[in-house]
C-alpha atoms as a PDB file:
ATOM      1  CA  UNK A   1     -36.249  39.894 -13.523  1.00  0.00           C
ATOM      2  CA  UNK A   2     -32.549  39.916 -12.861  1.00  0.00           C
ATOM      3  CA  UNK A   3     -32.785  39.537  -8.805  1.00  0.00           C
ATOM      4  CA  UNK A   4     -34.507  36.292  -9.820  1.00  0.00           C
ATOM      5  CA  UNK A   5     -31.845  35.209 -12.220  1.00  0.00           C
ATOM      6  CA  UNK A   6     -29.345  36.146 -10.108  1.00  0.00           C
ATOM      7  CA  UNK A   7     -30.873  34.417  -7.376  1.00  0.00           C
ATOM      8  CA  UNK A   8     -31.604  31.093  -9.143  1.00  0.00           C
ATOM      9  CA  UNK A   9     -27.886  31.287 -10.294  1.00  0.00           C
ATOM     10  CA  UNK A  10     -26.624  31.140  -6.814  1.00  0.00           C
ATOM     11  CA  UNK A  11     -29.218  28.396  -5.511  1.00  0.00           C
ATOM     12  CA  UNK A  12     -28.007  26.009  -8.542  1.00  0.00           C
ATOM     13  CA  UNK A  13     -24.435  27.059  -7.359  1.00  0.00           C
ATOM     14  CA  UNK A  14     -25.133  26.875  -3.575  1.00  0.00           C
ATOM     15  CA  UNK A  15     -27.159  22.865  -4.996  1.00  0.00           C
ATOM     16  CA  UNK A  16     -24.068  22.018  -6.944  1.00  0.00           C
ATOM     17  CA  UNK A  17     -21.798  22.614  -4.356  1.00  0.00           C
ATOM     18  CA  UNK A  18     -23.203  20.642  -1.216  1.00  0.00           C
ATOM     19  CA  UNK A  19     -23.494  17.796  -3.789  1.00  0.00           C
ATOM     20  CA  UNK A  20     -20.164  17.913  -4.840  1.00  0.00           C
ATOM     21  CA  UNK A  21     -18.935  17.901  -1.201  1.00  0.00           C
ATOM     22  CA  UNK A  22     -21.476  15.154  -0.517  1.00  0.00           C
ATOM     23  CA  UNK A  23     -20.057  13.131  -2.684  1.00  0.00           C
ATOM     24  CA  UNK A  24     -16.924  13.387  -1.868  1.00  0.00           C
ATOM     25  CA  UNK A  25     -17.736  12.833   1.741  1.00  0.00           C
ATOM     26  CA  UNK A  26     -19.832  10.033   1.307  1.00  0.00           C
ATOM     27  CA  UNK A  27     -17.857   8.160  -1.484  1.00  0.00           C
ATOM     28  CA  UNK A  28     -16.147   5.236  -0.637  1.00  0.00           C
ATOM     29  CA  UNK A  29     -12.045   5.397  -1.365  1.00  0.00           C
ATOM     30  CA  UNK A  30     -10.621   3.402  -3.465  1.00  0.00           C
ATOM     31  CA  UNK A  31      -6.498   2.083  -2.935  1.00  0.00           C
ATOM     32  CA  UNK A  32      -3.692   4.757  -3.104  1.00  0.00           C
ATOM     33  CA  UNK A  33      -2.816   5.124  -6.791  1.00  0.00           C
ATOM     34  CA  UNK A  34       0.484   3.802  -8.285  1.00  0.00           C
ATOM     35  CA  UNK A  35       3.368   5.215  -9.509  1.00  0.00           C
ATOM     36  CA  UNK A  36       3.636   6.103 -12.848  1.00  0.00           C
ATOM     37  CA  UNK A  37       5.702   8.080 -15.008  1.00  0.00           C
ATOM     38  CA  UNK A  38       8.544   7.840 -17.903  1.00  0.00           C
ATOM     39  CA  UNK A  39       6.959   4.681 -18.991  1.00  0.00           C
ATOM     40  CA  UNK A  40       7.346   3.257 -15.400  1.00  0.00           C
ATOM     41  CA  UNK A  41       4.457   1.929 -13.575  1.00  0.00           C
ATOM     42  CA  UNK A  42       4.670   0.294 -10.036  1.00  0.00           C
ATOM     43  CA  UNK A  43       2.762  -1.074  -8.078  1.00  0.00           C
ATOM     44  CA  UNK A  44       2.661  -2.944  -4.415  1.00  0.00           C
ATOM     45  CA  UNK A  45      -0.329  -3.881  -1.911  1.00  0.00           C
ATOM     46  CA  UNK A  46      -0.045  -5.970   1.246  1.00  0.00           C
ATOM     47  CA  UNK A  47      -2.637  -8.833   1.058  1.00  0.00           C
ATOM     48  CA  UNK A  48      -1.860 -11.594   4.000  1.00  0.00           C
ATOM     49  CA  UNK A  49       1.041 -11.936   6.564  1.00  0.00           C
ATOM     50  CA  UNK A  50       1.900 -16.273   7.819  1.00  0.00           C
ATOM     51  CA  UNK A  51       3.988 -16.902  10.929  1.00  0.00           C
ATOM     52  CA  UNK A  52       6.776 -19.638  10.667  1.00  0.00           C
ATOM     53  CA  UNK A  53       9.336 -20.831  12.459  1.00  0.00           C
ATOM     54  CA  UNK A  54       7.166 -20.438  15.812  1.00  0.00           C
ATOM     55  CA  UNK A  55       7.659 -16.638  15.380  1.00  0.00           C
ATOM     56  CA  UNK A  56      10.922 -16.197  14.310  1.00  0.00           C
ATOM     57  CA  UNK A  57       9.644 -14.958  10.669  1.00  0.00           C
ATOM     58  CA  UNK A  58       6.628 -13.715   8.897  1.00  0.00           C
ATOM     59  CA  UNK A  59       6.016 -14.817   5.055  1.00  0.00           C
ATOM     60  CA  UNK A  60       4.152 -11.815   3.848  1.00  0.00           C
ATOM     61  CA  UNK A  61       2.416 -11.936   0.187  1.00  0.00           C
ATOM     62  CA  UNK A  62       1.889  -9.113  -1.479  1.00  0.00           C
ATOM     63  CA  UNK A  63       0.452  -8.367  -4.758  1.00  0.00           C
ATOM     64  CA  UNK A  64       2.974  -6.334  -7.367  1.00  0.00           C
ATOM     65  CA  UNK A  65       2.667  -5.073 -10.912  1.00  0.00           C
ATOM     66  CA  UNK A  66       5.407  -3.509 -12.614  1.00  0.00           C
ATOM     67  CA  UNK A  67       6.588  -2.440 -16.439  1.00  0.00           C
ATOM     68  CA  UNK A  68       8.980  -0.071 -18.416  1.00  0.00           C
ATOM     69  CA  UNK A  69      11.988  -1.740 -16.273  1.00  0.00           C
ATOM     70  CA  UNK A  70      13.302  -5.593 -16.303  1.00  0.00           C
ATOM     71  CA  UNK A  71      13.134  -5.669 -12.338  1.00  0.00           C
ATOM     72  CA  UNK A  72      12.161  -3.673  -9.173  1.00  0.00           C
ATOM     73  CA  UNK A  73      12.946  -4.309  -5.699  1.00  0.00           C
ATOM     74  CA  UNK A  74      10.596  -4.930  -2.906  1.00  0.00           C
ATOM     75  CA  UNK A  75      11.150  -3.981   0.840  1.00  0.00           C
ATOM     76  CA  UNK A  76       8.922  -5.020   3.339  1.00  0.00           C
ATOM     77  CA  UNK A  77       8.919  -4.423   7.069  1.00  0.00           C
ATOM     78  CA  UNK A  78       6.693  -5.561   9.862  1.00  0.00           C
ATOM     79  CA  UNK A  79       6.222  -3.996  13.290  1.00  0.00           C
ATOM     80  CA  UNK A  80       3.684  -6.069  16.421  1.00  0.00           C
ATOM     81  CA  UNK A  81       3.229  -4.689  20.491  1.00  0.00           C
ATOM     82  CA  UNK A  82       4.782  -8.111  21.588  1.00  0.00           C
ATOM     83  CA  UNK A  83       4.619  -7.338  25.702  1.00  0.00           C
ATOM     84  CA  UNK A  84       6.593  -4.677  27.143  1.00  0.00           C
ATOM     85  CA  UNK A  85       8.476  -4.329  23.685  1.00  0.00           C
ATOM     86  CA  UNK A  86       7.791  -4.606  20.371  1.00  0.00           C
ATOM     87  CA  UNK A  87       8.886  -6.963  17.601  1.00  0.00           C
ATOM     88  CA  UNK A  88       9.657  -6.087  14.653  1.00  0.00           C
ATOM     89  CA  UNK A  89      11.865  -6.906  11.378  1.00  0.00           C
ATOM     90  CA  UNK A  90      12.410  -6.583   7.583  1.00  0.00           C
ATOM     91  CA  UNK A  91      12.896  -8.464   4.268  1.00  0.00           C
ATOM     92  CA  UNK A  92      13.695  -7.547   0.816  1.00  0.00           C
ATOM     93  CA  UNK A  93      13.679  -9.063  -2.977  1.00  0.00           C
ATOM     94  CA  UNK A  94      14.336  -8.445  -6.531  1.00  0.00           C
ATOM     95  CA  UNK A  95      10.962  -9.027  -8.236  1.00  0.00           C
ATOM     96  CA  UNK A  96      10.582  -9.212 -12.476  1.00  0.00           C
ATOM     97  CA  UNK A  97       8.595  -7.297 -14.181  1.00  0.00           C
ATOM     98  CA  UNK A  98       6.319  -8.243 -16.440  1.00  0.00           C
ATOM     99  CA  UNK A  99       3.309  -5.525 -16.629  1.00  0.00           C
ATOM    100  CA  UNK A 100       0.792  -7.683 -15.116  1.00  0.00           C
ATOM    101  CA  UNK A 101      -0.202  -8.165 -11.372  1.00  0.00           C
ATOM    102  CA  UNK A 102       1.881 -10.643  -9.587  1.00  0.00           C
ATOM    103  CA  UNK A 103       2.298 -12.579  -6.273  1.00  0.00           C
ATOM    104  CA  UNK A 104       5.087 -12.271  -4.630  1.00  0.00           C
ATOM    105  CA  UNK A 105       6.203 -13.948  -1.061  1.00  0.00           C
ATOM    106  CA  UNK A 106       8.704 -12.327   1.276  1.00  0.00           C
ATOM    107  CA  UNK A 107      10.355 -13.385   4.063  1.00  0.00           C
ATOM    108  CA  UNK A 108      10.294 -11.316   7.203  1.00  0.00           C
ATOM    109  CA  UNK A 109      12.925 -12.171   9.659  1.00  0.00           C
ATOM    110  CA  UNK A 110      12.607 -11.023  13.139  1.00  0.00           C
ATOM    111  CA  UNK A 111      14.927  -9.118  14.872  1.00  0.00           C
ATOM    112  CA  UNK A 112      17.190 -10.533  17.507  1.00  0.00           C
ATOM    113  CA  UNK A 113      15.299  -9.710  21.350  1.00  0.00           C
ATOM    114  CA  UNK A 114      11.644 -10.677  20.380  1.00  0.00           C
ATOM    115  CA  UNK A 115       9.326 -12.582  17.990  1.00  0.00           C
ATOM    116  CA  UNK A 116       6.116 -12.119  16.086  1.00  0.00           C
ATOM    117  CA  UNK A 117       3.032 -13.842  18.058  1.00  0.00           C
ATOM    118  CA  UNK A 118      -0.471 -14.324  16.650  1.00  0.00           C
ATOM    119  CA  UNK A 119      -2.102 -11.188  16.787  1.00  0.00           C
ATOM    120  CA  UNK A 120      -2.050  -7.855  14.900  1.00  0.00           C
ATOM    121  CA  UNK A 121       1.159  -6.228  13.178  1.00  0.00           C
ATOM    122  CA  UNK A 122       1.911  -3.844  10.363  1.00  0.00           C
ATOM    123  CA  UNK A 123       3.030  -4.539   7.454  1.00  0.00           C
ATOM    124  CA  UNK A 124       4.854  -2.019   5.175  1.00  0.00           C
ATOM    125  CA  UNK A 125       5.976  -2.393   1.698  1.00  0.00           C
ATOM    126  CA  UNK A 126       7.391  -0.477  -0.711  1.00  0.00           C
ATOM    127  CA  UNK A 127       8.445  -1.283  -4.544  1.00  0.00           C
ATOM    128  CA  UNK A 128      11.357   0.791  -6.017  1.00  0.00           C
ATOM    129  CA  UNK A 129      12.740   0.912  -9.616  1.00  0.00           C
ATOM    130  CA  UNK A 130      13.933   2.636 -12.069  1.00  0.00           C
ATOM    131  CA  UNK A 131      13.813   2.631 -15.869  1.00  0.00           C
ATOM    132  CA  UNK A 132      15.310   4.765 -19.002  1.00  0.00           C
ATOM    133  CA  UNK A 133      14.380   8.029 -17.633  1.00  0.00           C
ATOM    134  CA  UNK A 134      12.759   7.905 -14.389  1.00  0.00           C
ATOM    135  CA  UNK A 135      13.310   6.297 -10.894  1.00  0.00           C
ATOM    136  CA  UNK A 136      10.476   6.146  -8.870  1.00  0.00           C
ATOM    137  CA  UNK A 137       8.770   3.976  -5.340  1.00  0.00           C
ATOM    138  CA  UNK A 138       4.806   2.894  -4.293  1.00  0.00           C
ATOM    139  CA  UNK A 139       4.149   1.940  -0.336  1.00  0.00           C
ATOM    140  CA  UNK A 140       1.281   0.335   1.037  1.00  0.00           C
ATOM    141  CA  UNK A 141       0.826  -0.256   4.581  1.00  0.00           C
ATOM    142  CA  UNK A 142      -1.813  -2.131   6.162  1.00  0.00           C
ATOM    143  CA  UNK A 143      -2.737  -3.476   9.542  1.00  0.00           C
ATOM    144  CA  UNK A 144      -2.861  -7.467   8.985  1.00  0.00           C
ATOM    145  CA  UNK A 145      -3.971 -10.390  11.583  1.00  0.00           C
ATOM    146  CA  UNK A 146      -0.595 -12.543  12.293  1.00  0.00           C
ATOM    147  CA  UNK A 147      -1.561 -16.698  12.058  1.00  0.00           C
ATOM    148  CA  UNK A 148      -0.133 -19.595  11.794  1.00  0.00           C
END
């Protein structure tokens, strides 16, 4: 009687197991999860990119949330194959915080030698802040169709 205990205890085992790992196979993901600590949450995902300026700039909007702290900054950079080379540029700015989910546009300036062109880039941003006991940062990067 206890070879078949034994050996329903390792079969519910052996069932739990490829379920677990199933699951977690088969799940789908959800976004990275933001910084939080001290009483300082932040937050930043990339949600469209706009040319302008034929090229010579990309207005990207992102989507931030932050609290515990009266600002944060944002950095955003954005990298496209543009021919032989690649084009590619940055653009930063102070952001409030108010604890709930905001929009927030920055401008991307292209650096001097090429500009953005319809078509795919990356777009990187990060959030950075710090409040009464903690600093801390949140990226997102995603790959984002460049239009008009």
């Amino acid at each position: 009687m206890r070879t078949g205990y034994r050996t329903k205890l390792v079969l519910t085992a052996v069932a739990v197991l490829l379920a677990a790992g199933s699951f977690a196979l088969f799940a789908p993901s959800g976004p990275a999860v933001a910084f939080s600590s001290g009483g300082l949450f932040l937050d930043v995902q990339v949600e469209s990119a706009t040319l302008v300026a034929r090229g010579a700039a990309v207005d990207v909007t992102l989507e931030v949330t932050c609290s515990g702290t009266s600002t944060a900054e944002v950095f955003v950079s954005v990298t496209q194959k543009a021919g032989s080379g690649v084009a590619r540029g940055s653009g930063f700015e102070t952001v409030g915080c108010t604890g709930s989910g905001e929009q927030v546009v920055v401008r991307v300036l292209a650096s001097p030698g090429k500009t953005f062109k319809q078509g795919i880039a990356v777009v990187s941003a990060e959030i950075f802040a710090c409040g009464t006991r903690v600093c801390g940062s949140e990226t997102d990067s995603e790959t984002v169709d460049l239009r008009r």
